[in-house]
C-alpha atoms as a PDB file:
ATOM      1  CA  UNK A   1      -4.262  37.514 -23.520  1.00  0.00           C
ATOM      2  CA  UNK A   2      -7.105  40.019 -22.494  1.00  0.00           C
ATOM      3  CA  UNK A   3      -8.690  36.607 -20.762  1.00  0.00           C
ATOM      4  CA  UNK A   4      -5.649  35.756 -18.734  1.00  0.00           C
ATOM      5  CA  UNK A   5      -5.511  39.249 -17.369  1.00  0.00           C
ATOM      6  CA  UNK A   6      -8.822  38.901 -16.051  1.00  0.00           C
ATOM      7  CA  UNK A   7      -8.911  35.618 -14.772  1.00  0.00           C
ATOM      8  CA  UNK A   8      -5.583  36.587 -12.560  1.00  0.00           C
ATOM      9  CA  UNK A   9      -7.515  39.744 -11.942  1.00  0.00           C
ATOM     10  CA  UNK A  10     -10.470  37.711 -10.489  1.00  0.00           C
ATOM     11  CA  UNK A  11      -8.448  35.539  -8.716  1.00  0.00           C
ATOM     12  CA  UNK A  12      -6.160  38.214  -7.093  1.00  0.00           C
ATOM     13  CA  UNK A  13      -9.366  40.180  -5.989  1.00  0.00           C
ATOM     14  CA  UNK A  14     -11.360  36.925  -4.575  1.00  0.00           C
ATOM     15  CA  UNK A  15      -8.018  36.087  -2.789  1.00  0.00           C
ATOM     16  CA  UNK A  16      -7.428  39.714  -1.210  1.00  0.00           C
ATOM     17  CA  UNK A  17     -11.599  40.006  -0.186  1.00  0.00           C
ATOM     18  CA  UNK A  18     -11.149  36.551   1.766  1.00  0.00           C
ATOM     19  CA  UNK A  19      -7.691  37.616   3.156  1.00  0.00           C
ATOM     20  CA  UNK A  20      -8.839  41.007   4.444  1.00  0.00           C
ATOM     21  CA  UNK A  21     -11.934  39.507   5.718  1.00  0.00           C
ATOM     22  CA  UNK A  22     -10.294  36.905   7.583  1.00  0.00           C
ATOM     23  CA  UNK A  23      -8.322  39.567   9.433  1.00  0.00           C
ATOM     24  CA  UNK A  24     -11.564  40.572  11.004  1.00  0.00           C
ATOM     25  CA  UNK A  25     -10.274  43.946  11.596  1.00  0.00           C
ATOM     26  CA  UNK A  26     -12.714  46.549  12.925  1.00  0.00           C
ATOM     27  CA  UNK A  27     -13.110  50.253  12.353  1.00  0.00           C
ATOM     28  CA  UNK A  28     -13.488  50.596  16.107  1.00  0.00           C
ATOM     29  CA  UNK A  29     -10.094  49.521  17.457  1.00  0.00           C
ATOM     30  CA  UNK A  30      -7.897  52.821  18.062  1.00  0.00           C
ATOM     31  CA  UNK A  31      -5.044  53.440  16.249  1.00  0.00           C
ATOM     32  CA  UNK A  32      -1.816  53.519  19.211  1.00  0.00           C
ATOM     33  CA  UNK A  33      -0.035  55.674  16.729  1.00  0.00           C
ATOM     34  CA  UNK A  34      -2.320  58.761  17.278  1.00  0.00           C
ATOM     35  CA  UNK A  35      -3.064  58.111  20.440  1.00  0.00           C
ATOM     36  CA  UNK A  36       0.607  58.042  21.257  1.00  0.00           C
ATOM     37  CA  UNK A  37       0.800  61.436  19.322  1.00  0.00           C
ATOM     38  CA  UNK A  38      -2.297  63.059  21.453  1.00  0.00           C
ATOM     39  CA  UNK A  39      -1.157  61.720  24.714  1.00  0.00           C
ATOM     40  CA  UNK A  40       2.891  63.583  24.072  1.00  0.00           C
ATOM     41  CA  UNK A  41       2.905  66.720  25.837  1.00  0.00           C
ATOM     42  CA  UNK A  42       6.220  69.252  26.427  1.00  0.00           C
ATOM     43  CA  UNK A  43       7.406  69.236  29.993  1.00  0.00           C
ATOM     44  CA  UNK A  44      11.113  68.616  29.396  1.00  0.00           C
ATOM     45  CA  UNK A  45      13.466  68.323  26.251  1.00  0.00           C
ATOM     46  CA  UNK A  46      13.229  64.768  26.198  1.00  0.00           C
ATOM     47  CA  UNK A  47       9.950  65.385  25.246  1.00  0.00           C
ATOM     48  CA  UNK A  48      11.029  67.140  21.870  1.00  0.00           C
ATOM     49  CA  UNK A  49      13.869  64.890  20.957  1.00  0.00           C
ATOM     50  CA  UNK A  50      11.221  61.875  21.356  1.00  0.00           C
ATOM     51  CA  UNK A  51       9.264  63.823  18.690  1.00  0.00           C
ATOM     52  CA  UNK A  52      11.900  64.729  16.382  1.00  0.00           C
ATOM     53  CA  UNK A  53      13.491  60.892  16.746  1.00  0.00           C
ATOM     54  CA  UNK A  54      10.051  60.042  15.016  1.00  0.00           C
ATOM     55  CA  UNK A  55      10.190  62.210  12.573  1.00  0.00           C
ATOM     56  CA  UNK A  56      13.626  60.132  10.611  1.00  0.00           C
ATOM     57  CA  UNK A  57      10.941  57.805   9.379  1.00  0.00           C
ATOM     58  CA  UNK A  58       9.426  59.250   6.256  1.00  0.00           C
ATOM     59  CA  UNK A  59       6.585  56.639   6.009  1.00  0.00           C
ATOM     60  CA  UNK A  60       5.695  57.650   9.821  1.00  0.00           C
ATOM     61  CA  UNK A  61       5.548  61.268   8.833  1.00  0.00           C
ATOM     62  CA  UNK A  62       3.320  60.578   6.020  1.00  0.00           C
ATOM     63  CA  UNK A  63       0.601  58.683   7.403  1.00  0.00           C
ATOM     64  CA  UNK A  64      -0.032  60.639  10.326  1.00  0.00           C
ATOM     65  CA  UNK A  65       1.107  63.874   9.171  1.00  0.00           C
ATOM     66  CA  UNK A  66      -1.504  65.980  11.065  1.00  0.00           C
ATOM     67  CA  UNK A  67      -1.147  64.902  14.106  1.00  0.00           C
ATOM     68  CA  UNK A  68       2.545  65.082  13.913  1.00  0.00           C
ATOM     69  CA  UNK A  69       2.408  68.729  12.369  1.00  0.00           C
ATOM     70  CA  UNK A  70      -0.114  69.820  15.213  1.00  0.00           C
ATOM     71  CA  UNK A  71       2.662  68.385  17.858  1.00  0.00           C
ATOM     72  CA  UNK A  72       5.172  70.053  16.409  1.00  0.00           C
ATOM     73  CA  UNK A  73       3.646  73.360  16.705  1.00  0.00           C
ATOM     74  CA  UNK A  74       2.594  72.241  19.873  1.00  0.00           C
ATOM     75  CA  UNK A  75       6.195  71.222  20.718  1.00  0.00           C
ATOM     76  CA  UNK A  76       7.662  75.006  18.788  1.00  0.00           C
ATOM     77  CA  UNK A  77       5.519  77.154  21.246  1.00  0.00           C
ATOM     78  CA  UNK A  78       6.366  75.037  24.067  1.00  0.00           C
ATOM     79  CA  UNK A  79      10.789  75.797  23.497  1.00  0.00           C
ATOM     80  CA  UNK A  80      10.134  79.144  22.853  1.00  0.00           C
ATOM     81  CA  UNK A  81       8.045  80.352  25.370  1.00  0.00           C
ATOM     82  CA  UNK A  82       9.642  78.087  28.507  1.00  0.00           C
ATOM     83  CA  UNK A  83      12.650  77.146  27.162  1.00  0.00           C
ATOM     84  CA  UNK A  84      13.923  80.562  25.531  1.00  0.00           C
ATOM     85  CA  UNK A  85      11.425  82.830  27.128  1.00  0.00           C
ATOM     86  CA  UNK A  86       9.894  84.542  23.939  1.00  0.00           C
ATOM     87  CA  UNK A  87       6.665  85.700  23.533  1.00  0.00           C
ATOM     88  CA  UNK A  88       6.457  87.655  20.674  1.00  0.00           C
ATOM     89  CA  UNK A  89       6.691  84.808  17.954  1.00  0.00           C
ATOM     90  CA  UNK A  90       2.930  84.069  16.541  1.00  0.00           C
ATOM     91  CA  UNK A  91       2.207  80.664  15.617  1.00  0.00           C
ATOM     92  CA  UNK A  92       1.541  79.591  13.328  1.00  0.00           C
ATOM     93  CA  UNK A  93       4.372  80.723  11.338  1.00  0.00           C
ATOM     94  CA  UNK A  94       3.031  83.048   8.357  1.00  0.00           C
ATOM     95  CA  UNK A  95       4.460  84.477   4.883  1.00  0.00           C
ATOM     96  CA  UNK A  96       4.137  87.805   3.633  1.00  0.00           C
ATOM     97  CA  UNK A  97       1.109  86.610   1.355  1.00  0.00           C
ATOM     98  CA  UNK A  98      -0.690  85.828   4.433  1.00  0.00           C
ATOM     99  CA  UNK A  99      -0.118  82.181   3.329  1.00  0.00           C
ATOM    100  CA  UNK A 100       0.851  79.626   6.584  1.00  0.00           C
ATOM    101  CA  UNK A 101       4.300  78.359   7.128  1.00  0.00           C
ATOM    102  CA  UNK A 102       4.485  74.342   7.798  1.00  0.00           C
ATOM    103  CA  UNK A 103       7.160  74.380  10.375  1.00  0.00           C
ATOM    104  CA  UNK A 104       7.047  70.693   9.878  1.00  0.00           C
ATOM    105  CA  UNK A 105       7.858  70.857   6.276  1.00  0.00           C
ATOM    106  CA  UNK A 106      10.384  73.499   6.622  1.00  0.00           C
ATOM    107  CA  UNK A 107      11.975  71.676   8.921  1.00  0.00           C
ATOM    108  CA  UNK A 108      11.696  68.324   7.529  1.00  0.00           C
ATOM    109  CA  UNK A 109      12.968  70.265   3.993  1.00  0.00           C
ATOM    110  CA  UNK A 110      16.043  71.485   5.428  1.00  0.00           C
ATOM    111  CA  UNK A 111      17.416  68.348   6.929  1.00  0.00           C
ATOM    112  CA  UNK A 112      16.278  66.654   4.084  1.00  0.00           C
ATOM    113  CA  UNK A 113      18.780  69.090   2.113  1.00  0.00           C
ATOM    114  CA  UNK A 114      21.341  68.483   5.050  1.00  0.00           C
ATOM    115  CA  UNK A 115      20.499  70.850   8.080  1.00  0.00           C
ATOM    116  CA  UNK A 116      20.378  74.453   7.921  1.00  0.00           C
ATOM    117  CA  UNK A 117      24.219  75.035   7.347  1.00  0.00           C
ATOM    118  CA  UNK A 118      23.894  73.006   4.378  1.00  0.00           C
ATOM    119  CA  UNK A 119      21.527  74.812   2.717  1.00  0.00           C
ATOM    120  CA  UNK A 120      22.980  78.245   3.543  1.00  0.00           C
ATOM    121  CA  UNK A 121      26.323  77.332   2.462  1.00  0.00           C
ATOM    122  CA  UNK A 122      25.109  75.867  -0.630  1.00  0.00           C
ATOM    123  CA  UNK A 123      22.525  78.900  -1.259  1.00  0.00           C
ATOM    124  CA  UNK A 124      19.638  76.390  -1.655  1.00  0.00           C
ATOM    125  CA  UNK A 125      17.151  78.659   0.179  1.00  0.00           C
ATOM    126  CA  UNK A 126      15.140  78.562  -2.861  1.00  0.00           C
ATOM    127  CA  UNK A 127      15.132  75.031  -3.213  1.00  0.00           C
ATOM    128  CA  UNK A 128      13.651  75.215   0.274  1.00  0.00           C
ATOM    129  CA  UNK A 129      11.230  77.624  -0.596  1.00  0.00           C
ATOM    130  CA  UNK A 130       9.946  76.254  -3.688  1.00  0.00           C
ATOM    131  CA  UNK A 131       9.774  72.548  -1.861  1.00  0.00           C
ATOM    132  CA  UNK A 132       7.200  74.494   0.637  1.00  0.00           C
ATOM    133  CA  UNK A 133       5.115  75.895  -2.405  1.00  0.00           C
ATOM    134  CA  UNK A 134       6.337  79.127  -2.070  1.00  0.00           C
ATOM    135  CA  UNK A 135       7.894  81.452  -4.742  1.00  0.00           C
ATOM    136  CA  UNK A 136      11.502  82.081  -5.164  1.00  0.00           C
ATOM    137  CA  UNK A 137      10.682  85.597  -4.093  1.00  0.00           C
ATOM    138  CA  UNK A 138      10.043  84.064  -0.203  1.00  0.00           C
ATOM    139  CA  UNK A 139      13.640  82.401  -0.287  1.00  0.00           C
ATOM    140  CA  UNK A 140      14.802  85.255   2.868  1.00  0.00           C
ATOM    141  CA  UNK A 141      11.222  84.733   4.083  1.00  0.00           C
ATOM    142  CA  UNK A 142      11.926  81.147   4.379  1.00  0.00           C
ATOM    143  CA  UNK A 143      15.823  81.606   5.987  1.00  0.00           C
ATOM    144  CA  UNK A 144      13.979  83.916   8.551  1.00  0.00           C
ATOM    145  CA  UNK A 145      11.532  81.700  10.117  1.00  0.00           C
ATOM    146  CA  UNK A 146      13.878  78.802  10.124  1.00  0.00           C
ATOM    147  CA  UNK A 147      16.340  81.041  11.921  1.00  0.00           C
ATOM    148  CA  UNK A 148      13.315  82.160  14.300  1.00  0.00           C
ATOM    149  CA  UNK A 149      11.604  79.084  15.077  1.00  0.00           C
ATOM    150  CA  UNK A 150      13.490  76.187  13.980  1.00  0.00           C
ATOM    151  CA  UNK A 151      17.129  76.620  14.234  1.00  0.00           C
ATOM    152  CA  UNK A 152      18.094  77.068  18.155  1.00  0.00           C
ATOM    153  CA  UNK A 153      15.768  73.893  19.055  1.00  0.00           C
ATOM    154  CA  UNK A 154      17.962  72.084  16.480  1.00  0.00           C
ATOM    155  CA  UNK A 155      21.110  73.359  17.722  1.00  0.00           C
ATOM    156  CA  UNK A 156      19.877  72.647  21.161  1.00  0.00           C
ATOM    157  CA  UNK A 157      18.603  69.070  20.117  1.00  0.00           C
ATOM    158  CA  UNK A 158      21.983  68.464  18.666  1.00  0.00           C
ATOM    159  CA  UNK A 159      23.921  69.802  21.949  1.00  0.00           C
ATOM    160  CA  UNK A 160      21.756  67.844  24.619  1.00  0.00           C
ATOM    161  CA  UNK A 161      22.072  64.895  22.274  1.00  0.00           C
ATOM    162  CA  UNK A 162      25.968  64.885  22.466  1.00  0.00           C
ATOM    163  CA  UNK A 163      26.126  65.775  26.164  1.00  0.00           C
END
């Protein structure tokens, strides 16, 4: 038995080296993805709603999670300073333990749970804060910076999307 497994073994690992190498594929060639993620900028709302359209596909969001999480900062700063006119919001978002606030993940947590509604009417505001790594002590922390960041772009997404 032990034999078998290692014969299929060798022949599943001399088959995969001389598929991959056929491919030919170099380190070199750039990777559209991020480039398409450096190149977005904020000028207009279409701008965000392209962003958050790519954020419905979870494998997307994982493999290039750092360059999405940098654009949506990027793309947070940009609604509320020219959009809504507010300066006085730091980013990044922080807790009280000095720890950073993904607004990514908070936002991607609450629609995840069903928007932000949802999770208020269902008092899962823990959930949400303990899916960010955060302790249930930070559950109004949590409420807060979705209500100060997150939650009028949403609304406004969901408004312009309808119109």
């Amino acid at each position: 038995m032990l034999r078998s497994e290692t014969e299929y073994e060798k022949f599943k690992n001399d088959y995969l080296n001389s598929y991959f190498q056929s491919l030919n594929i170099s380190t070199k060639e750039p990777d559209w993805n991020i480039m398409i993620l450096q190149a977005m900028s904020f000028n207009e709302f279409q701008d965000c709603k392209a962003l958050l359209d790519m954020l419905e596909d979870d494998g997307y969001v994982g493999k290039y999670k750092y360059f999405i999480e940098k654009k949506f900062e990027e793309m947070v700063d940009w609604f509320l300073k020219v959009k809504l006119e507010i300066n006085t919001r730091p980013l990044p978002a922080y807790a009280e333990n000095n720890r950073k606030v993904s607004l990514l993940d908070l936002y991607l947590a609450v629609e995840r749970e069903g928007g932000h509604r949802q999770v208020t009417d269902n008092h899962m505001w823990d959930v949400i804060s303990k899916d960010m790594g955060l302790d249930y002590n930070d559950v109004e922390l949590m409420r807060l910076r979705y209500a100060m960041y997150l939650d009028v772009l949403v609304y406004y997404c969901k408004i312009k999307t309808t119109q």
